[in-house]
Structures are given as C-alpha cells and as structure tokens.
PDB file of N, CA and C in Angstrom:
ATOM      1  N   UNK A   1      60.046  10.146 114.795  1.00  0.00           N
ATOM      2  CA  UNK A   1      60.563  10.106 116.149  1.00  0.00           C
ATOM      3  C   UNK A   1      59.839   9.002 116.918  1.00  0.00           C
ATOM      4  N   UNK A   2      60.982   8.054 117.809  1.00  0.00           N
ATOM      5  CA  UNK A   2      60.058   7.126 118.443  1.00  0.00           C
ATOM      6  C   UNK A   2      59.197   8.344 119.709  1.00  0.00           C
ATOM      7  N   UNK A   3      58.607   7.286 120.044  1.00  0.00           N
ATOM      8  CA  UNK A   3      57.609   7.251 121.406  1.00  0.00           C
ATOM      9  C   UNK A   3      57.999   7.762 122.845  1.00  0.00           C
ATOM     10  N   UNK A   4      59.451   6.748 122.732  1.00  0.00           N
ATOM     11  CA  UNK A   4      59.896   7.732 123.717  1.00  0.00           C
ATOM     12  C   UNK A   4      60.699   8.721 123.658  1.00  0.00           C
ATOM     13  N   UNK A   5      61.584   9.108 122.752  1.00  0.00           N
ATOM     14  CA  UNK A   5      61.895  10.429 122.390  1.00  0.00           C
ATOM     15  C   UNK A   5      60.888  11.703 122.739  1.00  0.00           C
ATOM     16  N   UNK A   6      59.717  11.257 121.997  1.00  0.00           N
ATOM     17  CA  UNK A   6      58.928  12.696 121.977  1.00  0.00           C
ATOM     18  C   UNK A   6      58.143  12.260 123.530  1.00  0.00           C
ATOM     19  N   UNK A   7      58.523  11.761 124.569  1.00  0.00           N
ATOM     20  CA  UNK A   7      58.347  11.691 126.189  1.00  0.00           C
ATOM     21  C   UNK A   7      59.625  12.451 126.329  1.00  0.00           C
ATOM     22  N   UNK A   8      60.559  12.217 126.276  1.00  0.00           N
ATOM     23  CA  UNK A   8      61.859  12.793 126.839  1.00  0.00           C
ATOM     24  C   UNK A   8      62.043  13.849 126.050  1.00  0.00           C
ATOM     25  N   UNK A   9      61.547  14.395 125.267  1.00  0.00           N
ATOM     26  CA  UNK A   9      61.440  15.868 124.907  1.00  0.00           C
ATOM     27  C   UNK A   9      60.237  16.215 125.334  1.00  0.00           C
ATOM     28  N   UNK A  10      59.482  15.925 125.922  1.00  0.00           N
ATOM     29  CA  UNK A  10      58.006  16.615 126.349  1.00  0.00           C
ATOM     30  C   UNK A  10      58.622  17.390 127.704  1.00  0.00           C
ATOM     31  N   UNK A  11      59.179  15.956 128.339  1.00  0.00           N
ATOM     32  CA  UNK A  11      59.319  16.314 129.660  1.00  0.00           C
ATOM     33  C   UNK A  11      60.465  17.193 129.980  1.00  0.00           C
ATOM     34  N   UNK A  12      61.672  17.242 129.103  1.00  0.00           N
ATOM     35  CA  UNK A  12      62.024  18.149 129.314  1.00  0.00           C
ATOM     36  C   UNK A  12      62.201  19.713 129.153  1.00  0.00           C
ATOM     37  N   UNK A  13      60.896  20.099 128.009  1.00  0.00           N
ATOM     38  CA  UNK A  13      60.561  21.334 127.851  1.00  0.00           C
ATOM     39  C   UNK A  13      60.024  21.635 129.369  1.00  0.00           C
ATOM     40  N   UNK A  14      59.208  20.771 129.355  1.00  0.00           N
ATOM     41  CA  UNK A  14      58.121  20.626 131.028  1.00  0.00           C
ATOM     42  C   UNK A  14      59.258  21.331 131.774  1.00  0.00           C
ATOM     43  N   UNK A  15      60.359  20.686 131.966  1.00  0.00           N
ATOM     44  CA  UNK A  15      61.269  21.345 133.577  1.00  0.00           C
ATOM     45  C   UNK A  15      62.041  22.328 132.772  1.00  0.00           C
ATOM     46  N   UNK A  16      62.160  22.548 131.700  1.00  0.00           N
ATOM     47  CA  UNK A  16      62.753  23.878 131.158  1.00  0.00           C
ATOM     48  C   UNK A  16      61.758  25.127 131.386  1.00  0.00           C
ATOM     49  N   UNK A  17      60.524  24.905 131.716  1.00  0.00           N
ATOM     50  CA  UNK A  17      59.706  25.966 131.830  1.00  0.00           C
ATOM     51  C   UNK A  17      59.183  26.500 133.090  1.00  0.00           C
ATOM     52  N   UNK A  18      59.109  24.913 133.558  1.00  0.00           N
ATOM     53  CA  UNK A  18      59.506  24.994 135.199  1.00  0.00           C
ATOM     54  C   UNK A  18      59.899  25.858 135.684  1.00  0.00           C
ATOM     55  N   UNK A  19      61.527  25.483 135.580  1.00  0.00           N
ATOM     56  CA  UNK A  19      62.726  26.365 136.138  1.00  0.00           C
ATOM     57  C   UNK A  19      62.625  28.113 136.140  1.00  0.00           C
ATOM     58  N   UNK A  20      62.157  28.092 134.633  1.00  0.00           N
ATOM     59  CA  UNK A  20      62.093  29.698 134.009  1.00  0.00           C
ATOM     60  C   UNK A  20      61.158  30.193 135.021  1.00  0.00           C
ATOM     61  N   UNK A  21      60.175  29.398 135.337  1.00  0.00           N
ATOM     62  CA  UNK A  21      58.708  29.910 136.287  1.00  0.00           C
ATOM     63  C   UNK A  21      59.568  30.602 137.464  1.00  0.00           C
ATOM     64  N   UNK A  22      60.086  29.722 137.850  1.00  0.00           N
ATOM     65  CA  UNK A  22      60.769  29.436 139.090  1.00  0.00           C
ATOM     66  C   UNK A  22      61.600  30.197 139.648  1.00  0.00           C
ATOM     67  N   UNK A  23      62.522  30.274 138.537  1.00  0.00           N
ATOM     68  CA  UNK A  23      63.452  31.716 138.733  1.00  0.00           C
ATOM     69  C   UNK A  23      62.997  32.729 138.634  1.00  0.00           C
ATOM     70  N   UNK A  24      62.117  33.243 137.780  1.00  0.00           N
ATOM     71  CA  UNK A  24      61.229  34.156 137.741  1.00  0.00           C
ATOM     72  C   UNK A  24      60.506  34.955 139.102  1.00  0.00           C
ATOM     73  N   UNK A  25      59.747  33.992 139.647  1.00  0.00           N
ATOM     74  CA  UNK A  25      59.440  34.125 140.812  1.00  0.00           C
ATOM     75  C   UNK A  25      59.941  34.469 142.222  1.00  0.00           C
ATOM     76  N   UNK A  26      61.554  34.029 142.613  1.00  0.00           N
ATOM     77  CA  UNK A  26      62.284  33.866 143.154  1.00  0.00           C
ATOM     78  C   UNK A  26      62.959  35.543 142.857  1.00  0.00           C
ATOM     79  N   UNK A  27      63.168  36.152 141.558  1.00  0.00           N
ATOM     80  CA  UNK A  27      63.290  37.471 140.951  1.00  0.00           C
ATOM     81  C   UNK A  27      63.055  38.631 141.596  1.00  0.00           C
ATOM     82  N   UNK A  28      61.537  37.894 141.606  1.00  0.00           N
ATOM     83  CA  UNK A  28      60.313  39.178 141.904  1.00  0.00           C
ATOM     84  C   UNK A  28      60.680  39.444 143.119  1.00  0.00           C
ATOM     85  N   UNK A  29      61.023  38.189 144.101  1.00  0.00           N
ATOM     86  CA  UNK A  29      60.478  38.580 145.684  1.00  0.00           C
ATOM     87  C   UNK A  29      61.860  39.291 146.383  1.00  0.00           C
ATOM     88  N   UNK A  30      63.105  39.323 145.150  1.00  0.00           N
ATOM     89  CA  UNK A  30      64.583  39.518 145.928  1.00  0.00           C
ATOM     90  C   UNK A  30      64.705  40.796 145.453  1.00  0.00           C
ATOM     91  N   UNK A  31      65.968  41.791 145.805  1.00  0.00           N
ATOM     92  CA  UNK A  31      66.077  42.973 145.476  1.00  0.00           C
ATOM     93  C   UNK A  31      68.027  42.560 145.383  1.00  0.00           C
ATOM     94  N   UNK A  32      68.026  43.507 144.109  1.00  0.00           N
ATOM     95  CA  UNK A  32      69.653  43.839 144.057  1.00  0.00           C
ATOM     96  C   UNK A  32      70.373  43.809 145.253  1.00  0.00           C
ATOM     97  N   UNK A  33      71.932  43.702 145.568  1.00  0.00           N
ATOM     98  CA  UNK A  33      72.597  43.806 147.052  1.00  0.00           C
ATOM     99  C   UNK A  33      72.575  45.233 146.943  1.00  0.00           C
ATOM    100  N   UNK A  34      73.173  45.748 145.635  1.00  0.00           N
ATOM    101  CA  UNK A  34      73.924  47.195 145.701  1.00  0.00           C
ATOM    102  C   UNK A  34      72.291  48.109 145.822  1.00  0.00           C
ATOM    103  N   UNK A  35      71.616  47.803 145.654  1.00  0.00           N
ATOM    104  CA  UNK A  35      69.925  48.704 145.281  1.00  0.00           C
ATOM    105  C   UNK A  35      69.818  49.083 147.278  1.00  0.00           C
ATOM    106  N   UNK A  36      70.357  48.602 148.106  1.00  0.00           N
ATOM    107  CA  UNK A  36      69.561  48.490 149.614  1.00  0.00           C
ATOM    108  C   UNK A  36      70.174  49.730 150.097  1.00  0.00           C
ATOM    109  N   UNK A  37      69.355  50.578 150.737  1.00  0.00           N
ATOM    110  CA  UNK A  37      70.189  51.339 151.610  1.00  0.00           C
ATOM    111  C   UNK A  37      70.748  51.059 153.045  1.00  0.00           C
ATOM    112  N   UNK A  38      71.818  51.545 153.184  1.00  0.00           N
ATOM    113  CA  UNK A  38      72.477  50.902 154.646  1.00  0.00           C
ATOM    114  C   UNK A  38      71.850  51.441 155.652  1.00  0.00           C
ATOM    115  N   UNK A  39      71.686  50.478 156.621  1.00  0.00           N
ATOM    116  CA  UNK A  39      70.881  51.107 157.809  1.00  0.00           C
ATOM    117  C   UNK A  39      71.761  51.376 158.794  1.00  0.00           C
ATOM    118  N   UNK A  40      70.964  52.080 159.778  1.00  0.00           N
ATOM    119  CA  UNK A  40      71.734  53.156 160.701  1.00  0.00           C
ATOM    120  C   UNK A  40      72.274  52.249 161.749  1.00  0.00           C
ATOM    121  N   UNK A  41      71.909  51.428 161.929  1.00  0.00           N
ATOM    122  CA  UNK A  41      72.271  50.615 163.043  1.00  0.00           C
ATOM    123  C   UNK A  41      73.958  49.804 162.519  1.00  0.00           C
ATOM    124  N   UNK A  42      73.921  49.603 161.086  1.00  0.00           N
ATOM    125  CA  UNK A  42      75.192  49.240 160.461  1.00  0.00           C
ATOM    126  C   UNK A  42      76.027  50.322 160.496  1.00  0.00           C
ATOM    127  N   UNK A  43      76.111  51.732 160.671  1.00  0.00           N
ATOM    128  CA  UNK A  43      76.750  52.195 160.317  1.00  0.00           C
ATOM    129  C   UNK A  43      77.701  53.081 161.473  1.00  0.00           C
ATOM    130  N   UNK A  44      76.551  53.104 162.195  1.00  0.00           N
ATOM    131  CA  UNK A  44      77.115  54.217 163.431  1.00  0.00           C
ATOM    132  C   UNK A  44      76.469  53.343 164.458  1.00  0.00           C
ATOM    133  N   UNK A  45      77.774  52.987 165.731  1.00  0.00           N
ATOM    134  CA  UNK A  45      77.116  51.839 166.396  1.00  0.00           C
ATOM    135  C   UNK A  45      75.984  52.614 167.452  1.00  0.00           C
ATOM    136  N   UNK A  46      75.344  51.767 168.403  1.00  0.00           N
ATOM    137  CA  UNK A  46      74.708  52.423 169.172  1.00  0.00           C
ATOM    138  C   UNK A  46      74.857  52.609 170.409  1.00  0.00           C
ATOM    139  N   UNK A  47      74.012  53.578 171.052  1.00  0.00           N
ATOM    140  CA  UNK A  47      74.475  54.282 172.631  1.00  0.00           C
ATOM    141  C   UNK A  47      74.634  52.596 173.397  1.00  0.00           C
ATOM    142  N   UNK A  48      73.965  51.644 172.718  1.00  0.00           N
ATOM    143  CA  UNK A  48      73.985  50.567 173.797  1.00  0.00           C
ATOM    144  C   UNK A  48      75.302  49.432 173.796  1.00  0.00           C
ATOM    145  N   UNK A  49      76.130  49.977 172.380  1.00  0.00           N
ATOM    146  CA  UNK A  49      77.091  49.245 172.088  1.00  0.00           C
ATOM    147  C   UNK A  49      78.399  49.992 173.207  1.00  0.00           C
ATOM    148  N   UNK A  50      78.005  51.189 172.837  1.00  0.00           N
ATOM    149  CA  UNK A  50      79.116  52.212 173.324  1.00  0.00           C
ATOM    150  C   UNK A  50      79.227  51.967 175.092  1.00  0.00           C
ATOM    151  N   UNK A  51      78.101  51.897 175.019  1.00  0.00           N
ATOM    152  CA  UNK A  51      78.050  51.556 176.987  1.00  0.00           C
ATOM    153  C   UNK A  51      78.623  50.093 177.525  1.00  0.00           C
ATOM    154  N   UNK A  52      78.682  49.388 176.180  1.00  0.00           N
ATOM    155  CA  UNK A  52      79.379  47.883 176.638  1.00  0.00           C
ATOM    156  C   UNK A  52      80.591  47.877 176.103  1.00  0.00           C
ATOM    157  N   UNK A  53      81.239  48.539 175.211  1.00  0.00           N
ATOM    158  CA  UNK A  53      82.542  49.008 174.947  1.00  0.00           C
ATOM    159  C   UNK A  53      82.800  49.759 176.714  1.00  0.00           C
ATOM    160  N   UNK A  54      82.417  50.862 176.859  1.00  0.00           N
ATOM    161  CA  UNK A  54      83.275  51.590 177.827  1.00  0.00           C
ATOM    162  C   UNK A  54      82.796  50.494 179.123  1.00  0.00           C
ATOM    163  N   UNK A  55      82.093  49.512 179.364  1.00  0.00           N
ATOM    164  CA  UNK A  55      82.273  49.131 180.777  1.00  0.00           C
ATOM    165  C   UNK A  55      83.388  47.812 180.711  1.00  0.00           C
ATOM    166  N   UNK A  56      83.229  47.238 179.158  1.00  0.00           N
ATOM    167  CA  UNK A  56      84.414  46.390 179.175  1.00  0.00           C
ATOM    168  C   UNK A  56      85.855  47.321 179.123  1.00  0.00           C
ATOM    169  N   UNK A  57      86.012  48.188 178.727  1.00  0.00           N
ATOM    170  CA  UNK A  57      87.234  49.253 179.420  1.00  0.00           C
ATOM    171  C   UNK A  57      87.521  49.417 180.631  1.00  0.00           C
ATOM    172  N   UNK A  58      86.350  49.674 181.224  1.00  0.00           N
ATOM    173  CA  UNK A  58      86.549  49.762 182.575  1.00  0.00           C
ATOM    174  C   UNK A  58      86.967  48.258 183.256  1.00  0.00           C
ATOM    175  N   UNK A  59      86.617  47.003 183.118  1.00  0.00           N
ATOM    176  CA  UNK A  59      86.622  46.322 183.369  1.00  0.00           C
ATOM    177  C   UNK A  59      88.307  45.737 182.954  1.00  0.00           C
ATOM    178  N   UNK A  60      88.923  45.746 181.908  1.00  0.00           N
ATOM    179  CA  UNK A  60      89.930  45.801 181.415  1.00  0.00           C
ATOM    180  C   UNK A  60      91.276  46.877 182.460  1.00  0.00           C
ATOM    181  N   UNK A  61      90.476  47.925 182.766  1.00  0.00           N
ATOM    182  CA  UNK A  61      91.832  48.555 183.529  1.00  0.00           C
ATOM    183  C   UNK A  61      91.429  48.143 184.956  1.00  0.00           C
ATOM    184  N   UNK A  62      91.082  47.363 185.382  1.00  0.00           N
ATOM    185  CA  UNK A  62      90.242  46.883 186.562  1.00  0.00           C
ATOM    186  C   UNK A  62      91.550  45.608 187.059  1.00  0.00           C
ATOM    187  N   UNK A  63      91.925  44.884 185.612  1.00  0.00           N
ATOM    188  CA  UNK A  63      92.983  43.779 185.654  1.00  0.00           C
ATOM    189  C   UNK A  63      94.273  44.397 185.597  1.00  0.00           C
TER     190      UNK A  63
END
C-alpha cells in the first residue's frame, strides 16, 4: 500500500470513530419521545388560560 493510502485510511477510521464517540454521547444525554410523560400543563389547560378564554368571550359579545 502506498503512503498515502494508509493516510487516507488512517484518517478515516479516525472520523469513523469520531462520529461513533459522538453519537454515542449525544445518546446518553437524550431520552426516547414516546419514554416522556405528558405534563399537566399540556394536557388540561390552566385557570389562567381559562380566564383569557372567558374575557376574550366577553369581549367578543361586547362587538
């Protein structure tokens, strides 16, 4: 094998292992979508939403 062959296979094990690091890492710090539990604020709106719903109602039969 020339000289530079076994450079251009060095280097690209190099960023093949890289990457693996990389993704790896990136792995650790994320969590599944479906794994999360839904929070309460997504699900059931709140007293403070509800109070700007009913004053834009009010405001609506106002026109």
């Amino acid at each position: 094998m020339k000289r530079s062959k076994k450079i251009f296979v060095a280097v690209g094990l190099v960023f093949i292992v890289a990457t693996i690091i990389v993704g790896y890492d990136i792995s650790r710090k994320t969590s599944f979508p479906g794994s999360k539990k839904y929070l309460k604020e997504s699900i059931a709106p709140s007293d403070i939403d509800t109070a700007q719903n009913k004053d834009m109602a009010d405001t609506l039969k106002l026109n």
